[in-house]
Protein backbone atom coordinates (compact mmCIF):
# COMPACT_ATOMS: atom_id res chain seq x y z
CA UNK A 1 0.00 0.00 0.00
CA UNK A 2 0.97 3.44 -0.87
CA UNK A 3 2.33 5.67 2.22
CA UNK A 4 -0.54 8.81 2.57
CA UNK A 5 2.14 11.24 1.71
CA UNK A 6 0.58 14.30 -0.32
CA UNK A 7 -3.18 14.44 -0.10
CA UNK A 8 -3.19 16.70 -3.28
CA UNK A 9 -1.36 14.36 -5.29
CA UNK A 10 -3.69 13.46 -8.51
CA UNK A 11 -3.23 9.50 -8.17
CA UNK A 12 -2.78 7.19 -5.16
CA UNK A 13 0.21 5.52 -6.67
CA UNK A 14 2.21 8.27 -8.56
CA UNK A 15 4.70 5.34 -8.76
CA UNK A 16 2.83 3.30 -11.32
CA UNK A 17 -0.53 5.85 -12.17
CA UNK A 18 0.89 8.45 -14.14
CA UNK A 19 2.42 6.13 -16.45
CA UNK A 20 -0.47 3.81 -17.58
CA UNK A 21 -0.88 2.63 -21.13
CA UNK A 22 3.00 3.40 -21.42
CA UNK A 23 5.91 1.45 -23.46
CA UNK A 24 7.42 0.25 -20.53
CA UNK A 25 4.28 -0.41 -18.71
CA UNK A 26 3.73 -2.88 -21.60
CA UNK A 27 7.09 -4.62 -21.28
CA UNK A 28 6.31 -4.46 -17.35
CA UNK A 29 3.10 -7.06 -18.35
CA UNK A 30 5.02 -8.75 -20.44
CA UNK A 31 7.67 -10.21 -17.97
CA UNK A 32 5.58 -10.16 -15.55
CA UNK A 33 2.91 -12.21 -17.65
CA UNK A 34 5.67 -14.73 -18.16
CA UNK A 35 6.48 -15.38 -14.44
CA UNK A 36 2.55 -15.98 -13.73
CA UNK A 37 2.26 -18.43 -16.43
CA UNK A 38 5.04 -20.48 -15.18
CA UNK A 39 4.45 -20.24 -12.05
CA UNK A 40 0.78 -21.40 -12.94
CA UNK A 41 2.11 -24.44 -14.72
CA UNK A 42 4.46 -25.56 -11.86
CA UNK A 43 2.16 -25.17 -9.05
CA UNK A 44 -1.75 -26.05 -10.28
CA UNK A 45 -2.32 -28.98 -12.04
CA UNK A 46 -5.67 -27.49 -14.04
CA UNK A 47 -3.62 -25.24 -15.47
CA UNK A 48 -0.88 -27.75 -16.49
CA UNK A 49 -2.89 -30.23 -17.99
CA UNK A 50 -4.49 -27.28 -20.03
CA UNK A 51 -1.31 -25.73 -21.50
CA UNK A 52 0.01 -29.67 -21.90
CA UNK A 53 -3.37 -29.93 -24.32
CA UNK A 54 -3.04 -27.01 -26.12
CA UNK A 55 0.94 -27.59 -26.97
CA UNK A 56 2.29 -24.56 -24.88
CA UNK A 57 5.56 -23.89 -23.18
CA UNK A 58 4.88 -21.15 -20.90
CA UNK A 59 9.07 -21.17 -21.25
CA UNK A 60 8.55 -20.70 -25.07
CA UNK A 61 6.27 -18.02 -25.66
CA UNK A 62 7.36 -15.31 -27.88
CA UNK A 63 5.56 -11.81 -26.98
CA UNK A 64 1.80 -11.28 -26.27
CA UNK A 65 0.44 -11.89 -29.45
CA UNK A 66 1.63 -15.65 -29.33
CA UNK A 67 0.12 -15.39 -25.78
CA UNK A 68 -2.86 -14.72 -27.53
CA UNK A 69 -2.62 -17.22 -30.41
CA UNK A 70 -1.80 -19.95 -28.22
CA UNK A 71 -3.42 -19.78 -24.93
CA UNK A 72 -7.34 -20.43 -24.91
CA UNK A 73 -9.65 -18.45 -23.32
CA UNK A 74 -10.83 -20.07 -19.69
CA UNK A 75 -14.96 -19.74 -20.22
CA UNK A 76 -17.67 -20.06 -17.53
CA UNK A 77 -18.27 -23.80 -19.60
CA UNK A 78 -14.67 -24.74 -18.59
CA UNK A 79 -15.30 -23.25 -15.18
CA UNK A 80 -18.81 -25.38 -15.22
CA UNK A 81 -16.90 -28.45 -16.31
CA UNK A 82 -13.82 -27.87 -13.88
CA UNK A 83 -16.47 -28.59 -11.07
CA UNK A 84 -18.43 -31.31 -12.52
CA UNK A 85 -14.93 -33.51 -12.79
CA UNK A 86 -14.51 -32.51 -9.27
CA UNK A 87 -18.30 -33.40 -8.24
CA UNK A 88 -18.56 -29.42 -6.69
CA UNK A 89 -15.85 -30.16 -4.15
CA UNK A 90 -14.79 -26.58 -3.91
CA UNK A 91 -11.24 -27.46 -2.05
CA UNK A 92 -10.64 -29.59 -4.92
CA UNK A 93 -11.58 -27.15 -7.41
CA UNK A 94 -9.59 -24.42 -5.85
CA UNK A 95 -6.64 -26.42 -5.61
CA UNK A 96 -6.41 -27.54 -9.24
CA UNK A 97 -6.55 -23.79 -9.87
CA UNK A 98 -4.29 -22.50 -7.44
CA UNK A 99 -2.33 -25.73 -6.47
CA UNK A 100 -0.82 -25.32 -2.93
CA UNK A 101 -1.61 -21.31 -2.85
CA UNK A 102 -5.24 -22.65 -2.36
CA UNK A 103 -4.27 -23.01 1.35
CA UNK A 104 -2.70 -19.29 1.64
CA UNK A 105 -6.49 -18.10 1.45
CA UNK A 106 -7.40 -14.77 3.38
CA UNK A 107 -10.92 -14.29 2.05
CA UNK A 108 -13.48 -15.37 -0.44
CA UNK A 109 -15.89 -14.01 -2.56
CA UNK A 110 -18.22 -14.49 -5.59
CA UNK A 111 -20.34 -13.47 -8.46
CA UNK A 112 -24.38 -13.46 -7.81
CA UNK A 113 -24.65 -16.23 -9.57
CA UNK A 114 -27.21 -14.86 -12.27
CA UNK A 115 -27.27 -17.06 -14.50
CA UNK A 116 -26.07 -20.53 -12.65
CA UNK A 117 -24.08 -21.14 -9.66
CA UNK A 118 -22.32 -18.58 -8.24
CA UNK A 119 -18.15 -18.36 -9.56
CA UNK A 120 -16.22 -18.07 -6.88
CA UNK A 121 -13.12 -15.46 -6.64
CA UNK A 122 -10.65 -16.86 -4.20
CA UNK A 123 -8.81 -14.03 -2.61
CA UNK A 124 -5.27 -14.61 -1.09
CA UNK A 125 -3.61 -11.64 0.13
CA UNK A 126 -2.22 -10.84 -3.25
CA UNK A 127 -5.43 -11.24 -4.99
CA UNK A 128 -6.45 -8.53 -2.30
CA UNK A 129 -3.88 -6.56 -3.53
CA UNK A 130 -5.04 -6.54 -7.08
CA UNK A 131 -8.64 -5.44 -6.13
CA UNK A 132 -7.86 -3.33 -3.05
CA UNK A 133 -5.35 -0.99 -5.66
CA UNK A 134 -8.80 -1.02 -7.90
CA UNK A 135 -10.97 0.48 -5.42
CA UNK A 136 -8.06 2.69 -4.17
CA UNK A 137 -7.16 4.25 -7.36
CA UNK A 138 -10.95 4.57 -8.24
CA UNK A 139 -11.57 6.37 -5.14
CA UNK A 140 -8.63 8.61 -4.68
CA UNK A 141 -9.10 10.35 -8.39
CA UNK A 142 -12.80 10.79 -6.96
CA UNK A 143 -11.70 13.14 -4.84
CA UNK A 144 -12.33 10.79 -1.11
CA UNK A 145 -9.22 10.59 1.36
CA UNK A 146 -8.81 9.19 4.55
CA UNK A 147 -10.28 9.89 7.53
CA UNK A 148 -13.88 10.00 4.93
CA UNK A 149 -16.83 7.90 5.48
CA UNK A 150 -18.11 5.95 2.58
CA UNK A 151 -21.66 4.20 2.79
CA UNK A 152 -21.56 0.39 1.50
CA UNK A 153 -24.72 -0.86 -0.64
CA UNK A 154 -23.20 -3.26 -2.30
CA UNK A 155 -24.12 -6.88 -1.60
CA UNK A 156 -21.90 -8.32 1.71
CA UNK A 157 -23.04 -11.68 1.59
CA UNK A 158 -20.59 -13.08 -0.50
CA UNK A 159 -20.20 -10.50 -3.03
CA UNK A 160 -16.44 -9.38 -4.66
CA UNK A 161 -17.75 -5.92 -4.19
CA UNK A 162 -19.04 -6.05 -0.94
CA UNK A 163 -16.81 -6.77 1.99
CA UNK A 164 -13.88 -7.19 -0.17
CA UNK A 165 -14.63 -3.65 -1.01
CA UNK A 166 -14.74 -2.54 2.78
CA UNK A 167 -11.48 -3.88 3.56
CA UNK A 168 -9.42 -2.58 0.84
CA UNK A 169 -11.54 1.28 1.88
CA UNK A 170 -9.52 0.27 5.55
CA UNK A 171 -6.17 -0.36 4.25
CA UNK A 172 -6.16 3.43 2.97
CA UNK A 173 -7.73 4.92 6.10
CA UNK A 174 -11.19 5.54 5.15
CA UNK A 175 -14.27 4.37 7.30
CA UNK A 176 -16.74 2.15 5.56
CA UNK A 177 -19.88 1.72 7.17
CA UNK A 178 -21.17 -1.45 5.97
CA UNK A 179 -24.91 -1.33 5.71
CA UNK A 180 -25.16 -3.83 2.10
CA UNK A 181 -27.58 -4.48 -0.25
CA UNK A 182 -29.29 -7.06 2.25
CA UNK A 183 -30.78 -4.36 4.31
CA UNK A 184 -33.74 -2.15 3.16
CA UNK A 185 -33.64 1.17 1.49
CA UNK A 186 -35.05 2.73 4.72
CA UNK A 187 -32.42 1.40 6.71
CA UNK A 188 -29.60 2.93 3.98
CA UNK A 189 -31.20 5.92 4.31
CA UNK A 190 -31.33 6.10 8.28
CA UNK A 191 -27.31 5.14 8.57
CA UNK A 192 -26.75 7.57 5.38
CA UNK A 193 -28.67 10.01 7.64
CA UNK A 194 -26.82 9.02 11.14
CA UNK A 195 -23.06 8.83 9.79
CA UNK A 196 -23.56 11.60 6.43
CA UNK A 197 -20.98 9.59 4.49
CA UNK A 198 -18.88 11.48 1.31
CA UNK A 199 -19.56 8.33 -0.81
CA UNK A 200 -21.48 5.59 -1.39
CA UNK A 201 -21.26 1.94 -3.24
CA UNK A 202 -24.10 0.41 -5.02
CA UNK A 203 -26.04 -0.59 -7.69
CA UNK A 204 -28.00 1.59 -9.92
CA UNK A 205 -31.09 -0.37 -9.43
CA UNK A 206 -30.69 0.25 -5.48
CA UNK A 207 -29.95 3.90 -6.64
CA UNK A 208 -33.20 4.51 -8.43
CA UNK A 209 -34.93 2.55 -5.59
CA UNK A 210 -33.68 4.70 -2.96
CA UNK A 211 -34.93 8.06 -4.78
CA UNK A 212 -38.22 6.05 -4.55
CA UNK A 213 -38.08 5.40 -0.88
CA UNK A 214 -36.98 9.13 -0.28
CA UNK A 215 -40.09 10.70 -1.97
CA UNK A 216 -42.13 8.20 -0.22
CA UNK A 217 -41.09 9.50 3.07
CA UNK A 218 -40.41 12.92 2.09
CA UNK A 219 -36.42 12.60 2.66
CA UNK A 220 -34.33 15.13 0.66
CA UNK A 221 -31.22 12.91 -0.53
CA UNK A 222 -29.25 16.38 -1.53
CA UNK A 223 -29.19 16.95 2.45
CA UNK A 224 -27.30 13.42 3.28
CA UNK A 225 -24.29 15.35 2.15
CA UNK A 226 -23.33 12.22 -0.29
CA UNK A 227 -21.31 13.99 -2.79
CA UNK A 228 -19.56 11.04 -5.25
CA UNK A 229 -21.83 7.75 -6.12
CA UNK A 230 -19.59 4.56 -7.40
CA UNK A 231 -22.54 2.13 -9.56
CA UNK A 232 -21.76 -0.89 -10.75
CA UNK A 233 -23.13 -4.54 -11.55
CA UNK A 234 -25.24 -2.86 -14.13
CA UNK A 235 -25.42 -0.53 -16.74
CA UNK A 236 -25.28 3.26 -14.97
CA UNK A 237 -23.41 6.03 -15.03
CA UNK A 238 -23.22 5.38 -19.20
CA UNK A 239 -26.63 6.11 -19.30
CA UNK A 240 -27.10 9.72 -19.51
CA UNK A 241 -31.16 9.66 -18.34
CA UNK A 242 -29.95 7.36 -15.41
CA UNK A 243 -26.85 9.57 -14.60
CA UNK A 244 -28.79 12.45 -14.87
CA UNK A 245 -31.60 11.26 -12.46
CA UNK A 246 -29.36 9.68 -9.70
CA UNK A 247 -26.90 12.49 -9.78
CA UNK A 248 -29.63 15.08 -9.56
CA UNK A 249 -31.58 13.43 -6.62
CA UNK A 250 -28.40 13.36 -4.57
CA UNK A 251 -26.76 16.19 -5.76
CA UNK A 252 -23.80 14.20 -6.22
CA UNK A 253 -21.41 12.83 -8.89
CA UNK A 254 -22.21 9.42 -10.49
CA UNK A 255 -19.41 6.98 -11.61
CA UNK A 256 -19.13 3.54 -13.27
CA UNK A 257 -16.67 0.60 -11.32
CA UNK A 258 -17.84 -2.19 -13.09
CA UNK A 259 -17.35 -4.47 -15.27
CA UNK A 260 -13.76 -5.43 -15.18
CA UNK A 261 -10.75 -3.47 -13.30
CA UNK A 262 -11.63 0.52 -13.67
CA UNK A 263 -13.87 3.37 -13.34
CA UNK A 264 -15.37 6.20 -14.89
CA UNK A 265 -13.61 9.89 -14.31
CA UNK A 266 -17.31 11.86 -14.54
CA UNK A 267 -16.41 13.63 -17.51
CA UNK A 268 -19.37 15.11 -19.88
CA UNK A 269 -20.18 13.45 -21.92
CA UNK A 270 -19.39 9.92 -20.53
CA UNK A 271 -15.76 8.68 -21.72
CA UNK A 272 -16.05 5.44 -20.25
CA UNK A 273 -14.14 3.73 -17.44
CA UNK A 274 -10.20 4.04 -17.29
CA UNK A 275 -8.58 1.06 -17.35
CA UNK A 276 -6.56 1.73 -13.67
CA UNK A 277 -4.41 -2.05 -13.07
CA UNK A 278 -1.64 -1.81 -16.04
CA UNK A 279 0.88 -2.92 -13.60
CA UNK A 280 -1.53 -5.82 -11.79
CA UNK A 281 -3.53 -7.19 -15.06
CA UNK A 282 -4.03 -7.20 -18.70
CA UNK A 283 -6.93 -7.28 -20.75
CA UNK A 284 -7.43 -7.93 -24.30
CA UNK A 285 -10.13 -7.93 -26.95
CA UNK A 286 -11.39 -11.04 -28.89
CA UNK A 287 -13.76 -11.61 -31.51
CA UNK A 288 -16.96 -13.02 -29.48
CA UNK A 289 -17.20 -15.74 -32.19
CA UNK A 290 -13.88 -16.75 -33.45
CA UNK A 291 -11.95 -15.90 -30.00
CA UNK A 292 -8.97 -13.82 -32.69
CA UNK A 293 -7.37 -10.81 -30.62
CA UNK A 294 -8.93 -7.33 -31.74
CA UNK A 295 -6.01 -4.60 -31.06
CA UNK A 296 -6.40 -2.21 -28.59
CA UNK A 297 -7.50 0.79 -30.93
CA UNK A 298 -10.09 4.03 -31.14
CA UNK A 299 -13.46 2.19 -31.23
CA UNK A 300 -12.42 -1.44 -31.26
CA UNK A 301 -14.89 -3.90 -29.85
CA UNK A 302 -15.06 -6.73 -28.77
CA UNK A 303 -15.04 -9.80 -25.80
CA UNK A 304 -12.99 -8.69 -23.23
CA UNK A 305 -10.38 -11.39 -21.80
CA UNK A 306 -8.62 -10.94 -18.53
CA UNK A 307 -5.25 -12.08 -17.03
CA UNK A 308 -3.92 -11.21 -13.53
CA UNK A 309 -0.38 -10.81 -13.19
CA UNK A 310 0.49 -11.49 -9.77
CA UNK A 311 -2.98 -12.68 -8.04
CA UNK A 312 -3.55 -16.22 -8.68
CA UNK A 313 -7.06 -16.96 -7.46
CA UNK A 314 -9.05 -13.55 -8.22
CA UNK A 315 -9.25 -14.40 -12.00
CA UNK A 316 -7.99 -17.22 -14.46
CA UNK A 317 -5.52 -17.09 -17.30
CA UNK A 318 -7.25 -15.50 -20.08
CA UNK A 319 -10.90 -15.82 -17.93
CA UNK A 320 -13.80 -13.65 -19.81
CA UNK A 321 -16.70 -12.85 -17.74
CA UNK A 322 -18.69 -12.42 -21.12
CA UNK A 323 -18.43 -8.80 -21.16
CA UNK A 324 -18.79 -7.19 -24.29
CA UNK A 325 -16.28 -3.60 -24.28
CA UNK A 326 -15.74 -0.62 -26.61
CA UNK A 327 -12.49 0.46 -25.91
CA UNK A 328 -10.88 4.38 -26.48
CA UNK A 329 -7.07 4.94 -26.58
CA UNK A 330 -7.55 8.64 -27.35
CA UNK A 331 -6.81 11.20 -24.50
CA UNK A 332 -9.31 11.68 -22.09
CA UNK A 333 -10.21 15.42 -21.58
CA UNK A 334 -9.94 14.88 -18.07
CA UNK A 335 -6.19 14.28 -18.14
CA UNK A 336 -6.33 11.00 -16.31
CA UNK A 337 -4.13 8.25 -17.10
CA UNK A 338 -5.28 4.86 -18.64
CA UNK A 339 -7.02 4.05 -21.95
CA UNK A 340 -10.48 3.71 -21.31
CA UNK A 341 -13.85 1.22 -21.97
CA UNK A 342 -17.26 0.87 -22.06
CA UNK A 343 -19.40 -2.07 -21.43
CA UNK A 344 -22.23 -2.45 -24.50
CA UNK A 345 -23.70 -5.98 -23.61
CA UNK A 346 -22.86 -9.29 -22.30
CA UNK A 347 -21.93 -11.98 -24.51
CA UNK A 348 -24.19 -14.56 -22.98
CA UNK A 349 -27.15 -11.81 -23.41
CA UNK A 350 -27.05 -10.94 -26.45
CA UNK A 351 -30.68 -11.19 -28.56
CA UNK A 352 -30.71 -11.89 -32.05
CA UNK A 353 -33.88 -10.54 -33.31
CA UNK A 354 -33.99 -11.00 -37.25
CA UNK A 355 -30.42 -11.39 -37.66
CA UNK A 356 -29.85 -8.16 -35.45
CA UNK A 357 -28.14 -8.65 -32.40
CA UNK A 358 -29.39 -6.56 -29.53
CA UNK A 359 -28.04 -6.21 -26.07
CA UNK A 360 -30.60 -5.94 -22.92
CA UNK A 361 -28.23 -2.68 -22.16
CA UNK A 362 -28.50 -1.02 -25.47
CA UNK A 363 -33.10 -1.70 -24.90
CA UNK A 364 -32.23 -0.26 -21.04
CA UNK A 365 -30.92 3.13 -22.16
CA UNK A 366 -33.88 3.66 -24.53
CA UNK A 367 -36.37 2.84 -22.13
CA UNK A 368 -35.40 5.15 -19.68
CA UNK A 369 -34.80 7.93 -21.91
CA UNK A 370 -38.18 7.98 -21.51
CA UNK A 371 -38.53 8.67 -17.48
CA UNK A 372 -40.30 10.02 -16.55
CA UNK A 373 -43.33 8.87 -18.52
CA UNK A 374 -42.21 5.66 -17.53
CA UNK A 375 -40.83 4.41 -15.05
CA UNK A 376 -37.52 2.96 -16.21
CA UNK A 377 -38.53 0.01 -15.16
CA UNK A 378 -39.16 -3.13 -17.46
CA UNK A 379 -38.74 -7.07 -18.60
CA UNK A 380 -37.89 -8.63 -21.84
CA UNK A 381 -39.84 -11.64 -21.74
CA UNK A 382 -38.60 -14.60 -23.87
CA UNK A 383 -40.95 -17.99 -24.60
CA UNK A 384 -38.05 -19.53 -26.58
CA UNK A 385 -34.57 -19.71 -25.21
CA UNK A 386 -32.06 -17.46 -26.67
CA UNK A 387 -30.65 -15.65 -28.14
CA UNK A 388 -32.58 -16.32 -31.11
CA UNK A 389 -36.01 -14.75 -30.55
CA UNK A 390 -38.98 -14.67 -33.12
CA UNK A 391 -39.90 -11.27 -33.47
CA UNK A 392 -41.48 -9.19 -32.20
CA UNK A 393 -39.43 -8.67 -29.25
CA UNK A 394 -41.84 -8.19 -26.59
CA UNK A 395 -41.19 -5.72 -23.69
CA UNK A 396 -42.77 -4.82 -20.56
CA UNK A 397 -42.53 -1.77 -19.52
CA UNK A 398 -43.87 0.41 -16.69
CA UNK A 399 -45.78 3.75 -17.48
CA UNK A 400 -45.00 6.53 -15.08
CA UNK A 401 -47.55 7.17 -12.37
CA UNK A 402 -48.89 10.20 -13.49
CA UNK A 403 -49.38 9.38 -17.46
CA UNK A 404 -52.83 9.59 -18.95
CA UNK A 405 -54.17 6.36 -20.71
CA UNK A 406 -55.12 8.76 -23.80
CA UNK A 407 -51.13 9.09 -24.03
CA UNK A 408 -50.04 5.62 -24.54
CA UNK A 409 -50.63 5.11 -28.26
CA UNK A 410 -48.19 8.28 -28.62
CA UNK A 411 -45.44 7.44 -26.37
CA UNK A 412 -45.98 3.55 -27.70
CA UNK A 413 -44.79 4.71 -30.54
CA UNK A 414 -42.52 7.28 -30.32
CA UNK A 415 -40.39 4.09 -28.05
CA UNK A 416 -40.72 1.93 -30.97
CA UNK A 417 -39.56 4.33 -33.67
CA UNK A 418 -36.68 5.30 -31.62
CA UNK A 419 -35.82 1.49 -30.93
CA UNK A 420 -36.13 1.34 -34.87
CA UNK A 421 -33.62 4.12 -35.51
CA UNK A 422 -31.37 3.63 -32.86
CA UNK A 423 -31.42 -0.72 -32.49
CA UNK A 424 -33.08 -1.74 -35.43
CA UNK A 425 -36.05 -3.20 -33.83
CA UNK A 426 -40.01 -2.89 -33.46
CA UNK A 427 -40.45 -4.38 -30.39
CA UNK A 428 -44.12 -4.95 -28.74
CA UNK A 429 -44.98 -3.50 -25.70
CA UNK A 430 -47.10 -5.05 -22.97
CA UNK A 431 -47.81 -2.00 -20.78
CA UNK A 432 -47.85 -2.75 -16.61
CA UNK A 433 -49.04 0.07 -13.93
CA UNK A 434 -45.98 1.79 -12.60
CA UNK A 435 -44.36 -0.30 -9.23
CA UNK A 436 -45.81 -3.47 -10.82
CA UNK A 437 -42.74 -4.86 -11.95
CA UNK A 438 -40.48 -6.71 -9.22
CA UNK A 439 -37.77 -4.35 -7.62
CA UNK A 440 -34.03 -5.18 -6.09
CA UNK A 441 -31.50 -3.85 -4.71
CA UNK A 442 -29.00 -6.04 -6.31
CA UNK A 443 -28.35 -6.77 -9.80
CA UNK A 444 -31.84 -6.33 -11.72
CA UNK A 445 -32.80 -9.07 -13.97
CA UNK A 446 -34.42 -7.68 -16.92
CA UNK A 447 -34.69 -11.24 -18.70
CA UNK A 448 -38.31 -13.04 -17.90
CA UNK A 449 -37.99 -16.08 -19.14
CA UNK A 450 -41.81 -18.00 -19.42
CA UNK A 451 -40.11 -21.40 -21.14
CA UNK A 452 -38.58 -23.87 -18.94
CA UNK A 453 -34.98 -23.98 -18.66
């Protein structure tokens, strides 16, 4: 951890910060890259008996782009099938990943298990190191130094972001107060109340909700003195109606940390999320189909692909969590290091309507461009499995509260047309009284699925 030293400095680490996305920061990865892999191969026999299948020689590998040739990516069906061979035994499984480190565990955590059982993210204390420099980094160039009080609604039980979050917020001397997702929005708002935190962790879904719980019990959030929001688990901060109405409510500034290892800077318009681990992890592009690297440039998309380079349990060796990036290499106009990304779908999302692929994301920003004659909230529901789905896509969708039934043909169609110009659909919409529609303060699922799995 880096000493406090100068509290004006513009990065926690001006060892390793200011030079993101450099030359030498890429030939840092690169021997750095080639000590994980062999240390991978010598110590955990999953990854042995993978590189021994696919021909490799961690010893032999020429630069990053025979890395990339040669190396397959490690998929949540490889994941699926790791545990099957090992009948769920999770000290087996973590072994064969991690080999003997598996018993140098400090912590563990996991995804939320949306679409299966949960992944697990085994954290020893260099994995901790990896995501505790995330959350530090993201936090100090959002203006919060210790001795500030930062209000946790992310999931605890379990969650990467949750407690995981809370300790690394400790290491650099700044109090969380760990409240969690698991507790209702009345009780957030009473401790956000009590304690007046600076910040505050959560989803955008528990966001929205708590603006709802506010009006309901006439609570202005502007007076809780939160003054810097960090969303994540779902699109957010990259949607400008969702920024807009979050950041308004509690007169504070809304930023992405999601989605991989970096966060948004707040600029206007959004620039995406810098990229803030150069010296801990690399990430590449692939094509989602044929698994080919993409290079790194202006605009590129494509599935990105993740490889720690020190931490051996928090992710695997070229692991993709299925999200699906644009990526900009340009400056950013706020003068922050590291290139920067945005997330436009998930792989194992992703509609095809037609032969038009669609992301729930891309259907999420439309809809609530549309608050507040609806409510933002809505479902896709699917009868077939996807991603191929007969059209019309049908969508339920909350009106607003206060919208007369004489203007639903109008604003019917003026969502449709814009779907048309903007995603190349006409979907159909089912329409549902506004707080109809199921609520969460976790991750929201907006796929309702009426076939059986």
């Amino acid at each position: 951890m880096t000493p406090k030293g100068d509290m004006t400095r513009p990065y926690w680490d001006m060892a390793v910060e200011p030079f993101l996305d450099s030359a030498d920061m890429r030939e840092r990865q690169w021997d750095k890259l080639k000590h994980r892999l062999s240390e991978a191969y010598s110590r955990a026999p999953y990854w042995r008996r993978r590189f021994d299948v696919a021909g490799v020689d961690p010893q032999t590998l020429q630069d990053r782009e025979d890395f990339a040739r040669r190396v397959p990516l490690f998929t949540k069906d490889d994941y699926r099938e790791l545990a099957e061979a090992n009948h769920g035994d999770m000290r087996k499984i973590l072994f064969e990943l991690m080999g003997g480190e598996s018993n140098e565990l400090v912590a563990v955590a996991a995804t939320s298990g949306t679409s299966g059982d949960p992944t697990p993210y085994p954290l020893t204390s260099r994995d901790l190191r990896l995501w505790g420099e995330l959350v530090r980094r993201a936090v100090w160039r959002a203006g919060l130094r210790p001795g500030d009080w930062v209000l946790q609604g992310f999931g605890l039980s379990m969650f990467l972001a949750g407690v995981p979050v809370c300790m690394a917020l400790a290491e650099m001397g700044i109090c969380a107060i760990p409240v969690g997702a698991e507790a209702s929005t009345a009780a957030l708002l009473k401790y956000a109340r009590l304690f007046r935190p600076r910040g505050m962790f959560c989803t955008p879904s528990l966001a929205e909700y708590l603006i709802q719980t506010a009006e309901q019990e006439d609570i202005d959030l502007g007076s809780l003195g939160i003054e810097t929001i960090f969303c994540g688990g779902e699109p957010g901060a990259g949607i400008p109606s969702v920024r807009a109405r979050i950041e308004n409510a509690f007169g504070a500034k809304l930023l992405d940390f999601a989605g991989g290892l970096g966060a948004s800077c707040g600029c206007e318009p959004y620039a995406g999320m810098h990229w803030l681990v150069d010296d801990l992890a690399m990430m590449e592009l692939v094509d989602p189909v044929s698994h080919e690297l993409i290079p790194l440039n202006e605009g590129a998309e494509g599935l990105a692909v993740f490889t720690p380079l020190e931490a051996p349990g928090l992710l695997g060796i070229r692991q993709t969590n299925g999200d699906i990036m644009r990526v900009h290499t340009k400056p950013c106009a706020c003068g922050q290091s590291g290139w920067r990304y945005e997330i436009i779908g998930r792989n194992d999302d992703m509609l095809k309507i037609k032969g038009v692929m669609v992301y729930p994301a891309a259907i999420e920003g439309v809809i609530k461009a549309f608050v507040p004659r609806v409510t933002g909230v809505f479902r896709i529901v699917l009868s077939e499995p996807p991603p191929r789905v007969k059209p019309p896509l049908r969508l339920r969708v909350e009106r607003g509260d206060q919208l007369r039934d004489a203007d639903l043909p109008s604003l019917e169609k003026e969502i449709v047309e814009t779907m048309q110009r903007k995603l190349k659909i006409r979907p159909q919409i089912e329409w549902r009284a506004a707080g109809s529609l199921p609520r969460s303060t976790k991750k929201t699922q907006l796929l309702e699925k009426e076939y059986q799995a």
